[in-house]
Protein backbone atom coordinates (compact mmCIF):
# COMPACT_ATOMS: atom_id res chain seq x y z
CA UNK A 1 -8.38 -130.60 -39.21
CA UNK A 2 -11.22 -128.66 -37.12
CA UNK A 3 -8.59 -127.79 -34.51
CA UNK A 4 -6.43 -126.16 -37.45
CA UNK A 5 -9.58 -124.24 -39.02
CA UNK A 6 -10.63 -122.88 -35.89
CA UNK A 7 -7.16 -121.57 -35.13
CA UNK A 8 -6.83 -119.91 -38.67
CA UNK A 9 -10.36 -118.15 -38.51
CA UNK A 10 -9.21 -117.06 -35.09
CA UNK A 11 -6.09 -115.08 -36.57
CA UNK A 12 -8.07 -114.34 -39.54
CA UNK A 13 -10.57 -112.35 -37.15
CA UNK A 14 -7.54 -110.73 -35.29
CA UNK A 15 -6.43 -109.35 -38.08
CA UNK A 16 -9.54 -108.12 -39.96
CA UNK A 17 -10.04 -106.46 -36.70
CA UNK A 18 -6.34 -105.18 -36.74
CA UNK A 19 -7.08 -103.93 -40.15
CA UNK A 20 -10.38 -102.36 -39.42
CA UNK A 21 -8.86 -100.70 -37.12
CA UNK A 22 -6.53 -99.00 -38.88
CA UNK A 23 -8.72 -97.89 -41.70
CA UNK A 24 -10.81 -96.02 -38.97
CA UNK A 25 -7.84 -94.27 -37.70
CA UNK A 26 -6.59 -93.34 -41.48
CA UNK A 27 -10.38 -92.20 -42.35
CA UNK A 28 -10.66 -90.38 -39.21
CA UNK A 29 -7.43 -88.17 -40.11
CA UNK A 30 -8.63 -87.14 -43.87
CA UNK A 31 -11.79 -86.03 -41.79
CA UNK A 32 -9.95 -84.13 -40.04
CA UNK A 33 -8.05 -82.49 -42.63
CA UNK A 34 -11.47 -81.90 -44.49
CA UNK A 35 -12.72 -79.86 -41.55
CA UNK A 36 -9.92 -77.70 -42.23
CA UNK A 37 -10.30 -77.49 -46.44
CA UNK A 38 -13.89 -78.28 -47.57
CA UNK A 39 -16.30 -75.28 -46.94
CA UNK A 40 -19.79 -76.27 -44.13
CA UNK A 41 -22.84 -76.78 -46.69
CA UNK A 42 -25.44 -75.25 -44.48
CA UNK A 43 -28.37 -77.08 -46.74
CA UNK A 44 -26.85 -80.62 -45.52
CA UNK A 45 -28.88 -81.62 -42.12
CA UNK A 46 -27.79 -85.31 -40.64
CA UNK A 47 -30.21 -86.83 -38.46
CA UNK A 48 -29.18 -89.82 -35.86
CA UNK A 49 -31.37 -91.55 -33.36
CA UNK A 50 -29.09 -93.74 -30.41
CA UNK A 51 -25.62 -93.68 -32.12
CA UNK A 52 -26.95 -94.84 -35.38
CA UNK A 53 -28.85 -97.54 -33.31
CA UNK A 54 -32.36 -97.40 -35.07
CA UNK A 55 -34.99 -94.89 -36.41
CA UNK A 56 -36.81 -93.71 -33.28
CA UNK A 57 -37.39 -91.18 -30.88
CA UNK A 58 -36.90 -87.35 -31.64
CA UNK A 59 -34.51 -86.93 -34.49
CA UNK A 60 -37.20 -89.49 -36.05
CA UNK A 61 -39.80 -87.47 -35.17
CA UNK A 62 -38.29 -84.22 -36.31
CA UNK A 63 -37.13 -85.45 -39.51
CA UNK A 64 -40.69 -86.36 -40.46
CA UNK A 65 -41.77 -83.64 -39.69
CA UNK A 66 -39.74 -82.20 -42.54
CA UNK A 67 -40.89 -85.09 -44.62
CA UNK A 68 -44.51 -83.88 -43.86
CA UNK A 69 -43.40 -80.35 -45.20
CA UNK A 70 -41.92 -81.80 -48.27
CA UNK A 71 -38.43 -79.61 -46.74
CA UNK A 72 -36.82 -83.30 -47.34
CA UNK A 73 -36.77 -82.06 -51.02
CA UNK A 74 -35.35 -78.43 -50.04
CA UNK A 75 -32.83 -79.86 -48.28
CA UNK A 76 -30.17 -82.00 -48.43
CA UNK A 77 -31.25 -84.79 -45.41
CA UNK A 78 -29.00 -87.81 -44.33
CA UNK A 79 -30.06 -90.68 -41.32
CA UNK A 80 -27.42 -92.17 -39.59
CA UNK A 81 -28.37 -96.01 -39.24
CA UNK A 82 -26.07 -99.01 -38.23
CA UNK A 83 -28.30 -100.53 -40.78
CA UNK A 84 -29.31 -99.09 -44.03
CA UNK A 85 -32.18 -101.43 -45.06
CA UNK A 86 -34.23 -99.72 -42.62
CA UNK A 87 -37.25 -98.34 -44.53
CA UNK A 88 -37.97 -94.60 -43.80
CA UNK A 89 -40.05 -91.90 -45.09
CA UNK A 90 -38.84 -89.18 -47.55
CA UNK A 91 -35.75 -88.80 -49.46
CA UNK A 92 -33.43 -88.64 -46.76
CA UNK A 93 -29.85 -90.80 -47.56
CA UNK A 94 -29.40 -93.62 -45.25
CA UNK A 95 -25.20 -93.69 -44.03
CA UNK A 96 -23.70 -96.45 -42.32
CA UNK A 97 -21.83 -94.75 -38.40
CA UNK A 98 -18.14 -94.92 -38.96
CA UNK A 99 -17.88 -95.63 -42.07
CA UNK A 100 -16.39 -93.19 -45.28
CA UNK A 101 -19.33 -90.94 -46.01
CA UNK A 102 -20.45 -90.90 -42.59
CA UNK A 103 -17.10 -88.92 -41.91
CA UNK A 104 -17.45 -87.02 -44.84
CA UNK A 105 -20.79 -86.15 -44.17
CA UNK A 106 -20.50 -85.22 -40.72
CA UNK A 107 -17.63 -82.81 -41.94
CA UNK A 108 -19.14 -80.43 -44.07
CA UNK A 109 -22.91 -80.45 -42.34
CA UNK A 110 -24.67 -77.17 -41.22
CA UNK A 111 -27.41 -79.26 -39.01
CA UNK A 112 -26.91 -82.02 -36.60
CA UNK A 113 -29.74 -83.30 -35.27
CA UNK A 114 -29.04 -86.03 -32.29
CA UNK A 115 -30.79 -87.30 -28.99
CA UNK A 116 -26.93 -88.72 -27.81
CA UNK A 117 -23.68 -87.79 -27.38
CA UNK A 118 -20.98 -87.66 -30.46
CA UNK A 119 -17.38 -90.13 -30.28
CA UNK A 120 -14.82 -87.30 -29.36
CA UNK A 121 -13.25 -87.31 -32.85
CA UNK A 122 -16.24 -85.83 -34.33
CA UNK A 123 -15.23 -82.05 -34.88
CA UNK A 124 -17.60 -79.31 -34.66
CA UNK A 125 -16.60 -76.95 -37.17
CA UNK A 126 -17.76 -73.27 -36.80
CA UNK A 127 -20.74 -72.26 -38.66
CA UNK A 128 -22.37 -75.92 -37.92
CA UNK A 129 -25.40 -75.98 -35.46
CA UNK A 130 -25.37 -78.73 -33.36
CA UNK A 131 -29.03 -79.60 -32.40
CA UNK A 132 -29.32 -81.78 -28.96
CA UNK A 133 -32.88 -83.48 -28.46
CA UNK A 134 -32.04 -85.85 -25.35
CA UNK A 135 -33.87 -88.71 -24.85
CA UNK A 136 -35.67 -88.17 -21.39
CA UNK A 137 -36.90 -86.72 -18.52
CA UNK A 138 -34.58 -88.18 -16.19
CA UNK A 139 -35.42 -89.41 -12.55
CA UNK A 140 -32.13 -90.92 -11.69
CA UNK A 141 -29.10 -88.41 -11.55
CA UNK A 142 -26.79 -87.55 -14.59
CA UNK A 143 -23.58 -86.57 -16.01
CA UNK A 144 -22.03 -83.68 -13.71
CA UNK A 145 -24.35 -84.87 -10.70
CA UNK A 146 -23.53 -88.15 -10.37
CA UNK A 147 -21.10 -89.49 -7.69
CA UNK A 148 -20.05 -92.76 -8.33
CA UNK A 149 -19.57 -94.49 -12.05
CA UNK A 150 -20.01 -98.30 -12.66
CA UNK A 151 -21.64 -98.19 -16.21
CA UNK A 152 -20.73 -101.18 -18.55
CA UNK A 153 -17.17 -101.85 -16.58
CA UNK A 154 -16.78 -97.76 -16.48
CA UNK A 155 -15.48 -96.51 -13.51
CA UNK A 156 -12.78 -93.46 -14.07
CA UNK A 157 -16.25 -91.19 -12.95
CA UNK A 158 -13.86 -88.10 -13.96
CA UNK A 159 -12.86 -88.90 -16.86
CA UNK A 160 -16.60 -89.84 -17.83
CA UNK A 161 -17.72 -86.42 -16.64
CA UNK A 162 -14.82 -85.06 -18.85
CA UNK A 163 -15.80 -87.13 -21.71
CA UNK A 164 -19.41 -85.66 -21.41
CA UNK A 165 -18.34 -82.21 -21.23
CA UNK A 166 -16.34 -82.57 -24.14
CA UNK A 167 -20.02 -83.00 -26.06
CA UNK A 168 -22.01 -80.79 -24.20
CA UNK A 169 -19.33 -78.13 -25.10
CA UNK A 170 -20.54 -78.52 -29.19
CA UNK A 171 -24.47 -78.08 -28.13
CA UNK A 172 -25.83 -75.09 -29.45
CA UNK A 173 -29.67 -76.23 -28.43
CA UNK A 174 -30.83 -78.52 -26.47
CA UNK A 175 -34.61 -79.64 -26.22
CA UNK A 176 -36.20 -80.06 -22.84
CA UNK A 177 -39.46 -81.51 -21.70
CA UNK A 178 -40.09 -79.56 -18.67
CA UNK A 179 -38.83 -76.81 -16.94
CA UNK A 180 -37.84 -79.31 -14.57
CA UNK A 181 -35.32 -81.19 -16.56
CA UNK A 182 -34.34 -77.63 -17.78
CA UNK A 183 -33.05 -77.18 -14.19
CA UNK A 184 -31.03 -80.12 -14.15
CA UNK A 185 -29.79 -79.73 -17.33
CA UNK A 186 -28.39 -77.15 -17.10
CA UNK A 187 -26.09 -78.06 -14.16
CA UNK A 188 -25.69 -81.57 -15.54
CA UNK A 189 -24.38 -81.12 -18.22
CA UNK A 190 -22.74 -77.95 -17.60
CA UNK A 191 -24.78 -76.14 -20.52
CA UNK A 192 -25.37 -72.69 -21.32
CA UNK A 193 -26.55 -72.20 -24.51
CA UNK A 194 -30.24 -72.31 -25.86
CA UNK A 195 -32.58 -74.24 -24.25
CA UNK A 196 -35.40 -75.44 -26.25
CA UNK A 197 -38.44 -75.87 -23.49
CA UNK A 198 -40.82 -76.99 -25.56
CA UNK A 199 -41.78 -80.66 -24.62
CA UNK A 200 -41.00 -83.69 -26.20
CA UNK A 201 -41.44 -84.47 -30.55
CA UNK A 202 -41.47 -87.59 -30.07
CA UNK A 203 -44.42 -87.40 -28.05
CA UNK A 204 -46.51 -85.60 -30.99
CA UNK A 205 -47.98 -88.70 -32.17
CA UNK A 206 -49.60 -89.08 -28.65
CA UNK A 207 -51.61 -86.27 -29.53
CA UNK A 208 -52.31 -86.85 -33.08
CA UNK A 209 -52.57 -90.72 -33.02
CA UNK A 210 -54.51 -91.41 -29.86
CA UNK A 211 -58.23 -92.16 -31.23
CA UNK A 212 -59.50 -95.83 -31.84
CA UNK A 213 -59.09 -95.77 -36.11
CA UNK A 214 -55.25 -95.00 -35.10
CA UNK A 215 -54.69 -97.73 -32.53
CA UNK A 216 -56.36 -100.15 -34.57
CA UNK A 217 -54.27 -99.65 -37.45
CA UNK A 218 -51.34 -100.14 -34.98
CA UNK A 219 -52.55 -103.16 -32.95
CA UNK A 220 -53.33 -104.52 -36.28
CA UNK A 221 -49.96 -103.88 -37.99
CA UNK A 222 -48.07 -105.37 -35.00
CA UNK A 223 -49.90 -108.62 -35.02
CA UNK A 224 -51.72 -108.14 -31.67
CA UNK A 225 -55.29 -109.26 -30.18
CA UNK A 226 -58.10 -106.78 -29.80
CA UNK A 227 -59.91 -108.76 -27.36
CA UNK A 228 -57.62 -108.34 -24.91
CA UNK A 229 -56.11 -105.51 -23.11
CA UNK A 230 -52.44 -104.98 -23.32
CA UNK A 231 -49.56 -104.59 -20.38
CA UNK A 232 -46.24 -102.91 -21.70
CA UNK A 233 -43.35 -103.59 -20.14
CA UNK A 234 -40.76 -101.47 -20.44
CA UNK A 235 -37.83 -101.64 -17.54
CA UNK A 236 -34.66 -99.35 -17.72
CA UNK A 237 -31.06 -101.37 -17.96
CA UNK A 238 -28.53 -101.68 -14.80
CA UNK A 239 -25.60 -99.95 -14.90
CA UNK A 240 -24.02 -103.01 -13.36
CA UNK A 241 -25.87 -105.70 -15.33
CA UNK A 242 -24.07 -106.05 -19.02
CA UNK A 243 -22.43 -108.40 -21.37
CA UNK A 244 -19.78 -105.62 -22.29
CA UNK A 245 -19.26 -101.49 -22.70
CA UNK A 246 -22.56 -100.50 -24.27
CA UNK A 247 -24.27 -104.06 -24.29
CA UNK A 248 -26.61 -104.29 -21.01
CA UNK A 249 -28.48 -107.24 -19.99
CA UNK A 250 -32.45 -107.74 -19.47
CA UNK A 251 -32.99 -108.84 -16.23
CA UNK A 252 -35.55 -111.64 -16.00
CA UNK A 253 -36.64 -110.45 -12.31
CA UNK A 254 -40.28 -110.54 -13.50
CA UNK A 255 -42.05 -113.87 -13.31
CA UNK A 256 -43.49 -114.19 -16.02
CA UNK A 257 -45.13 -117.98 -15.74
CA UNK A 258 -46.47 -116.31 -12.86
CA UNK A 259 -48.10 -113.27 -15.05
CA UNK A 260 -49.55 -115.49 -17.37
CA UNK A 261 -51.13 -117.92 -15.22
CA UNK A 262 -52.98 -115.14 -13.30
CA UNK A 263 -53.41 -112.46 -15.91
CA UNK A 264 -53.85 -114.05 -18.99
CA UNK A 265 -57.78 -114.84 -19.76
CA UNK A 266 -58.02 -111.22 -19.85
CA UNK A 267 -54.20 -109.38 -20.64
CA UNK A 268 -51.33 -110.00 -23.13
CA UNK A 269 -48.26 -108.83 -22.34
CA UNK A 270 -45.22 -106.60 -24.95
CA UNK A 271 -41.85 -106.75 -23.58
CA UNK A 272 -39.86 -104.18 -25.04
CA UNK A 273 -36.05 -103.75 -24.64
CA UNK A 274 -34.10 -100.69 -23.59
CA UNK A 275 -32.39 -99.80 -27.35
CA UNK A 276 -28.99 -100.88 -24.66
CA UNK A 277 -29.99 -103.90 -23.90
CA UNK A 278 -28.72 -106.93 -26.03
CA UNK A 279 -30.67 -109.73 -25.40
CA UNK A 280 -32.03 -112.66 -27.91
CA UNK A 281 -34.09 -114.44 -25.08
CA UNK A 282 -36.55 -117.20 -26.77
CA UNK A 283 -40.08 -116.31 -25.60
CA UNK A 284 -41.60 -118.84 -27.23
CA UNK A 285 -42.73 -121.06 -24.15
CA UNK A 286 -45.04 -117.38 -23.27
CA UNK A 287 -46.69 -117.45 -27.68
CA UNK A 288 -49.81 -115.96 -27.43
CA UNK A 289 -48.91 -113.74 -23.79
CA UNK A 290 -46.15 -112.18 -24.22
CA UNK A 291 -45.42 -110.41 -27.44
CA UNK A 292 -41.74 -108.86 -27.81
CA UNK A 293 -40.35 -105.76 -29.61
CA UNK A 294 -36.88 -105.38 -29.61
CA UNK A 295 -34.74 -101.85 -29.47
CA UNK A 296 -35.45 -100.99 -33.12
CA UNK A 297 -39.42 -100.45 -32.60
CA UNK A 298 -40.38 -97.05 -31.92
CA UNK A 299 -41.98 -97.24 -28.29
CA UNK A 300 -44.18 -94.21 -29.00
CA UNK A 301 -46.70 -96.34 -31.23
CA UNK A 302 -46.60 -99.08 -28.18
CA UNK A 303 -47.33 -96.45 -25.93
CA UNK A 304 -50.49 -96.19 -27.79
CA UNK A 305 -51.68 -99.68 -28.14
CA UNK A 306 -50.95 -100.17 -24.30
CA UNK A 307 -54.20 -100.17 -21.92
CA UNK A 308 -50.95 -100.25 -19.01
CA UNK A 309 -47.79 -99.84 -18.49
CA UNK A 310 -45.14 -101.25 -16.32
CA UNK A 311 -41.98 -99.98 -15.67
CA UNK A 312 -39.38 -99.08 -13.36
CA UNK A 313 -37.21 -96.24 -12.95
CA UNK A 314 -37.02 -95.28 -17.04
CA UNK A 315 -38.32 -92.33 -18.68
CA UNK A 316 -41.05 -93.92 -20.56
CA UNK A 317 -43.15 -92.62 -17.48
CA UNK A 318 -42.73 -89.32 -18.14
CA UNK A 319 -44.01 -89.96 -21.75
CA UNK A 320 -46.85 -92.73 -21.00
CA UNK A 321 -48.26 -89.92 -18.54
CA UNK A 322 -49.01 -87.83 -21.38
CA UNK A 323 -52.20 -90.23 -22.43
CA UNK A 324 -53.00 -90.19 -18.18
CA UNK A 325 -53.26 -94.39 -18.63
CA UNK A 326 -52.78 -96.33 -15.50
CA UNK A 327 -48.88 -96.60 -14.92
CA UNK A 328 -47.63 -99.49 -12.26
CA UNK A 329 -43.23 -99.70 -10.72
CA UNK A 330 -41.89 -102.95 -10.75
CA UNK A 331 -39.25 -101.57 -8.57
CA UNK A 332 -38.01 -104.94 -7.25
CA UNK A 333 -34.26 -103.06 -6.73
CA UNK A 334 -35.34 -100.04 -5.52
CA UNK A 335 -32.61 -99.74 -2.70
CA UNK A 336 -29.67 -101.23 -4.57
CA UNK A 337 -31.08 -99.15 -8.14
CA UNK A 338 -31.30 -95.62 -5.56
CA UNK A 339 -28.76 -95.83 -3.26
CA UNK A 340 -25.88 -97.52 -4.74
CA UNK A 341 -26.20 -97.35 -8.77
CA UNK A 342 -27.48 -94.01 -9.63
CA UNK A 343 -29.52 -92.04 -7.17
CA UNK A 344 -32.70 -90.26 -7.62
CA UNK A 345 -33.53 -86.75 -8.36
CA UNK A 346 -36.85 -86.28 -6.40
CA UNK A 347 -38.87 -89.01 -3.97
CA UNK A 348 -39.81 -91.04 -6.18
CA UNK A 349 -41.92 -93.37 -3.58
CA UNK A 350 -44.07 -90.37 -2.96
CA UNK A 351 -44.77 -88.85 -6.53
CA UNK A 352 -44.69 -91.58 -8.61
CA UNK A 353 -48.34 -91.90 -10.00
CA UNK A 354 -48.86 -95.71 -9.71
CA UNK A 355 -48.37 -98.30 -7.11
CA UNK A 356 -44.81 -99.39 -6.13
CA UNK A 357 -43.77 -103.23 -6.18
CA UNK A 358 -41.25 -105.20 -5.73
CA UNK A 359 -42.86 -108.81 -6.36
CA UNK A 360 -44.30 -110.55 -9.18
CA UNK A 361 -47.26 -111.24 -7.13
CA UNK A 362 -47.83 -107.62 -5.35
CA UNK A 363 -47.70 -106.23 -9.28
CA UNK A 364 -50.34 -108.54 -10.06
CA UNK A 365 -52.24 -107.82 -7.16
CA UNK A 366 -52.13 -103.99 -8.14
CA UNK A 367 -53.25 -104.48 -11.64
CA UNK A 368 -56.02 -106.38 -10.59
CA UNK A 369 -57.42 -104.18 -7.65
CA UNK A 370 -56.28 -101.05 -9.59
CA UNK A 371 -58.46 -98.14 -8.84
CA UNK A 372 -57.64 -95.07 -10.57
CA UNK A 373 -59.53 -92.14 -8.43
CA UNK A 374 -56.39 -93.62 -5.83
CA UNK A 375 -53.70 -92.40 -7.80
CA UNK A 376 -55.91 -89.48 -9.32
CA UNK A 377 -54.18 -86.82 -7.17
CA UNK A 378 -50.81 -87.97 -7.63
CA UNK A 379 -51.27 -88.64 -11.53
CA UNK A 380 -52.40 -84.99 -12.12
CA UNK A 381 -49.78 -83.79 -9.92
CA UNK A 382 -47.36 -85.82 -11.82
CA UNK A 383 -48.31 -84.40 -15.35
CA UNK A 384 -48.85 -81.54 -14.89
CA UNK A 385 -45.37 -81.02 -13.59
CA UNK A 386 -43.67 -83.10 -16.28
CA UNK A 387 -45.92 -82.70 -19.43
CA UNK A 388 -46.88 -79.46 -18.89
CA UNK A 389 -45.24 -78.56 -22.33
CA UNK A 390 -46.42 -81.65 -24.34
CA UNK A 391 -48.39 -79.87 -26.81
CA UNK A 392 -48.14 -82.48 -30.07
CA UNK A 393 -46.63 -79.62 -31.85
CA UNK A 394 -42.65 -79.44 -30.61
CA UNK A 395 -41.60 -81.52 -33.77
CA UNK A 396 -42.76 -77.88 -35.86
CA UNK A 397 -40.95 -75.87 -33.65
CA UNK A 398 -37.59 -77.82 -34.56
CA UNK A 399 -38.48 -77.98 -38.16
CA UNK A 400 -39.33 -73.97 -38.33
CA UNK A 401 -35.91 -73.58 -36.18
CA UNK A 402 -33.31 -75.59 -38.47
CA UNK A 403 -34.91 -73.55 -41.36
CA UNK A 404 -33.99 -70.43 -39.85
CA UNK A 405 -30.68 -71.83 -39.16
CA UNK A 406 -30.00 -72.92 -42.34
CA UNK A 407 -31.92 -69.78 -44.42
CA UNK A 408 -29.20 -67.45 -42.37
């Protein structure tokens, strides 16, 4: 009888999927028919943070911004979330990705405002303004610069340069954080429009929400000790590490019984996920060390609350440096990571602003014998060439921007 059941629910699921399937492809045609009939309404502004992902990052930022202005009320606002119980400021309407008024939606809007690249059957329509944030500085080579492809079982690298030209094309601004990433950018991702070097919005709240009231209100709306300082660790995914397209894996490469038994009387420890990585690892056996936030928590406010940071080769150093905290490269792949998965766009063992390891041990050694006028020269080398437009005011920029665009 089990054998039977199983086998049912196993069609069952083929065909819901069949189905599914073909109610995309039939909603994705009247969209594109209603690019062609229903007049742009340059007062409706979408907003979507990592494909519809979670509420983070610099469409987040932007949008409450607006909220801040009361513009949410001006103008007709709409978030993009995978899931629509997710509590957010302002009067913005939440929309499911893929789904009926998503397409609709995404037809007649005057303002997109997105930090990653659209599906290919999403149509920009003259008269719309396509707003491109990105979502880092980037150390390890992109796009148009890259020379070999295996990302997620992707490896046609020129059809994946293609695809990402096909996106770039629909950009009419894209933010920067430096004028370095401007540079790359620009031949990256083969873009010529407007480029918006102004810094990053989502780092505003390092400017306005670094002071003790702040961080205390955070540490103690995230359920975390004050008597302790606090490590964040935040590593990058593999390219070659995932469970399928899109779904990466966490590496456990860090030795964590090892952390604990040598850090603990005086650290705790927040993992936090890549928003890529899928992972539902059971950290109970570290309760009380190591606290985890998954890929829906806004790193920005754990940026704050963190005395340290460890990382690897992600961009989160190029925002931590903005609060000049001590920053420390578990780089236990550097080889394999640099020579064979991505590449690097500058030396990154001579300018990155905190010791290099590649052990458990030699990071623990470093954060115990850490001695900041060491790194002093190399920290303010490093910020002032990639936060030299952080300003805590970009977010106002956008906000003043999309109301010119949408006042024209």
């Amino acid at each position: 009888m089990g054998g039977s059941f199983h086998i049912i629910k196993k069609k069952l699921k083929k065909h819901l999927k069949k189905i599914r399937k073909f109610a995309k492809r039939f909603v994705i045609v009247l969209y594109k028919v209603e690019t062609k009939l229903v007049p742009i309404q340059k007062d409706i502004i979408i907003f979507e943070s990592n494909l519809g992902i979670n509420y983070t990052g610099n469409p987040r930022c932007i949008y409450e911004e607006m909220v801040r202005r009361g513009l949410d009320k001006k103008y007709r606002c709409y978030y993009v979330l995978n899931d629509t119980s997710t509590e957010i400021p302002g009067t913005a309407i939440k929309i499911r990705r893929t789904r009926t008024k998503y397409f609709f939606m995404m037809g007649i809007s005057g303002v997109l405002v997105s930090d990653t690249r659209q599906p290919k059957y999403i149509i920009k329509r003259k008269g719309a303004t396509y707003i491109q944030t990105w979502h880092g500085t980037p150390l390890k080579k992109l796009a148009l610069d890259m020379e070999s492809l295996n990302m997620g079982g992707q490896t046609d690298l020129e059809k994946y340069k293609s695809n990402f030209v096909h996106d770039t094309r629909a950009w009419d601004y894209l933010i920067s954080q430096n004028s370095y990433s401007t540079e790359i950018f620009k031949r990256a991702f083969a873009f010529d429009k407007t480029m918006l070097e102004i810094g990053y919005p989502r780092n505003d709240i390092l400017f306005r929400s670094n002071n003790a009231e702040a961080i205390q209100k955070l540490k103690d709306k995230m359920g975390l000790p004050t008597n302790k300082k606090i490590l964040l660790y935040a590593p990058t995914w593999r390219d070659n590490e995932y469970y399928e397209k899109g779904a990466y894996k966490f590496n456990r490469a860090m030795d964590f019984d090892l952390l604990r038994e040598k850090l603990s009387d005086e650290y705790v420890c927040i993992v936090k996920y890549h928003y890529l990585m899928k992972e539902n690892l059971d950290w109970s056996a570290f309760e009380g060390f190591v606290y985890k936030f998954d890929m829906c928590e806004d790193i920005a406010e754990l940026y704050l609350v963190a005395d340290m940071l460890i990382t690897d080769y992600s961009s989160v150093m190029f925002d931590y440096s903005v609060l000049k905290r001590p920053m420390f490269f578990f780089a236990y792949d550097l080889e394999e990571y640099k020579d064979n998965l991505r590449g690097f766009y500058f030396d990154f063992m001579e300018e990155a602003p905190g010791p290099i390891t590649k052990t458990t041990k030699e990071l623990i050694d470093s954060i115990v014998n850490y001695n900041a006028p060491d790194f002093k020269e190399k920290y303010d080398a490093f910020h002032c060439k990639f936060n030299h437009l952080d300003d805590g005011h970009a977010s106002e920029k956008i906000v003043q921007l999309i109301e010119k665009i949408v006042n024209l």
